[in-house]
Protein backbone atom coordinates (compact mmCIF):
# COMPACT_ATOMS: atom_id res chain seq x y z
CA UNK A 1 0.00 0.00 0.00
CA UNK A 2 1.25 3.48 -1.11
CA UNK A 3 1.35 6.49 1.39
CA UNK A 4 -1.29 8.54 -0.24
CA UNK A 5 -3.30 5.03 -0.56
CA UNK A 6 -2.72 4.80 3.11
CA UNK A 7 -3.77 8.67 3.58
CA UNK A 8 -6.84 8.38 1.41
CA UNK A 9 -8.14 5.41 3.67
CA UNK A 10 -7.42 6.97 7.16
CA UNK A 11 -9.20 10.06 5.88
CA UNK A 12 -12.63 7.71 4.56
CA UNK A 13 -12.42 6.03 7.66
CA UNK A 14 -12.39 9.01 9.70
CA UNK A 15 -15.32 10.78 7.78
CA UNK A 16 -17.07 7.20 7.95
CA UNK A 17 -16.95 7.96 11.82
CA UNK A 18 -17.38 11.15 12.53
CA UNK A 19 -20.76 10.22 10.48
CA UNK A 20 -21.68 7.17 12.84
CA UNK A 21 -21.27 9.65 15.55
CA UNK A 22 -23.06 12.14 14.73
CA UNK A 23 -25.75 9.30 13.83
CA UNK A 24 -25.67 8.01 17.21
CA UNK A 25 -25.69 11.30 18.88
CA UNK A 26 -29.11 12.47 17.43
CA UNK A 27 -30.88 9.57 19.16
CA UNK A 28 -29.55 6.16 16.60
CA UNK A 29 -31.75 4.12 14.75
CA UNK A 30 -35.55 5.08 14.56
CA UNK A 31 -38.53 3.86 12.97
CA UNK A 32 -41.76 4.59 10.90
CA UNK A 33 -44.60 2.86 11.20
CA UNK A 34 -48.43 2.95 9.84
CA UNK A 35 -50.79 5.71 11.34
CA UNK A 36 -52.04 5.20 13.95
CA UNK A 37 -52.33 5.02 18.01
CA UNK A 38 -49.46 3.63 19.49
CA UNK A 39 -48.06 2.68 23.23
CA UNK A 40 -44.70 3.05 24.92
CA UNK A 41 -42.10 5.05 27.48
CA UNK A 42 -40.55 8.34 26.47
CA UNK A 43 -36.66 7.53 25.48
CA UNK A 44 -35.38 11.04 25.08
CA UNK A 45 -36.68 14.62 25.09
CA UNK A 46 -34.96 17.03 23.52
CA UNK A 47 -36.69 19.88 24.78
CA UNK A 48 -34.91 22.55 22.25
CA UNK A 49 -36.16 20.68 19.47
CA UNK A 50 -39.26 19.52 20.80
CA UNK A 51 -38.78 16.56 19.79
CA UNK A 52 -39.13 13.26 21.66
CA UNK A 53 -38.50 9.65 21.12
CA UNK A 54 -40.91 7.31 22.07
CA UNK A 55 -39.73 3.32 22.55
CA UNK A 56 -42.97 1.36 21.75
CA UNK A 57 -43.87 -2.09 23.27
CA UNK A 58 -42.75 -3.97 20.50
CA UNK A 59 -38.96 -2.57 20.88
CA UNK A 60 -39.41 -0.05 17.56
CA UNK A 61 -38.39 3.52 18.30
CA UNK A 62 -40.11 6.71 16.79
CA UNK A 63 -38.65 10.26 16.66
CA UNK A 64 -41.26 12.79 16.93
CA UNK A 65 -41.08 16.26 16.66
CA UNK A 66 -44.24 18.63 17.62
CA UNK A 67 -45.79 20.62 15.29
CA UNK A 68 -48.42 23.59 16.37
CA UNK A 69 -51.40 20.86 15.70
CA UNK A 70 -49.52 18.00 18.00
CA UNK A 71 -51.62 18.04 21.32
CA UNK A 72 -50.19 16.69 25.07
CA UNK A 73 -52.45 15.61 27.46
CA UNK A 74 -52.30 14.24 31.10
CA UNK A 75 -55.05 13.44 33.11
CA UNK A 76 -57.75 14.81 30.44
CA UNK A 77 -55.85 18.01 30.17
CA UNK A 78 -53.47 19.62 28.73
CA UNK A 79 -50.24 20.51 29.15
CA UNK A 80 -46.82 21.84 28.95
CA UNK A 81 -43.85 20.38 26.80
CA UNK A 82 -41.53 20.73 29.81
CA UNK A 83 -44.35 18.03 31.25
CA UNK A 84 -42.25 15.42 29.20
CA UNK A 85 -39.77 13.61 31.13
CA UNK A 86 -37.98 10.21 30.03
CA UNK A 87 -39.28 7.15 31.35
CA UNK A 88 -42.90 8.23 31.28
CA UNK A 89 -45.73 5.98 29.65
CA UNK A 90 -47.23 7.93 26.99
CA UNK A 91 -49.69 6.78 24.19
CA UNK A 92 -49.19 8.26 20.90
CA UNK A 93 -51.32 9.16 17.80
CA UNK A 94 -49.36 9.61 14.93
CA UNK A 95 -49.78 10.50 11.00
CA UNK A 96 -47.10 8.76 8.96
CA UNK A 97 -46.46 11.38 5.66
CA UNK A 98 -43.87 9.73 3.58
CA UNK A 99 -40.90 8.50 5.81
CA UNK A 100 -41.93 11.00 8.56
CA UNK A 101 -44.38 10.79 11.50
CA UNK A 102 -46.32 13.68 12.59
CA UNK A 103 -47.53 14.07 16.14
CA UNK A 104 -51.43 13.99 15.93
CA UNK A 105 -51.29 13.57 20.08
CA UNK A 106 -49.50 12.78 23.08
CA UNK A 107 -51.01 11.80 26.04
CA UNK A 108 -49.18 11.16 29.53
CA UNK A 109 -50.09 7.77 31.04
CA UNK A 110 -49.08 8.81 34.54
């Protein structure tokens, strides 16, 4: 193997990670499923973004992000985004558009 052969694969596999990280730092591998009303425990909440992900009881994982239509409930009513907190029990109500899931609503199980 030549130097700049050498070079020229250090430098793919660096890009090649610095890709995988990034991948795993906005919350891995997610899924999209039908529409439809789903149930499972909050994973992450990224509270800048608003933007959750949601691990359902089968093990799949969905990335949501609110839009100005997504409602959250608890107890009947509703509230806050700062409500949100990982580990909670939430049932979720989503629109799949394409490869994306919209929010259609959130509710708090606890």
């Amino acid at each position: 193997m030549t130097k700049a052969t050498f070079h020229s694969s250090v430098i793919s596999l660096l890009i090649a990670a610095v890709f995988a990280l990034g991948f795993i730092a906005c919350g891995g591998s997610t899924d999209v499923v039908d529409s439809g009303t789903y149930n499972g425990k909050v994973k992450k909440v990224e509270a800048e973004k608003t933007e959750i992900y949601v691990t359902l009881d089968d093990g799949k994982t969905l990335e949501l992000y609110f839009t100005e239509e997504t409602s959250l409930t608890q107890n009947g009513q509703d509230v806050e985004f700062s409500t949100l907190e990982k580990d909670q029990k939430v049932e979720v109500t989503v629109e799949k558009v394409g490869k994306r899931l919209d929010p259609i609503s959130v509710k708090i199980m606890e």
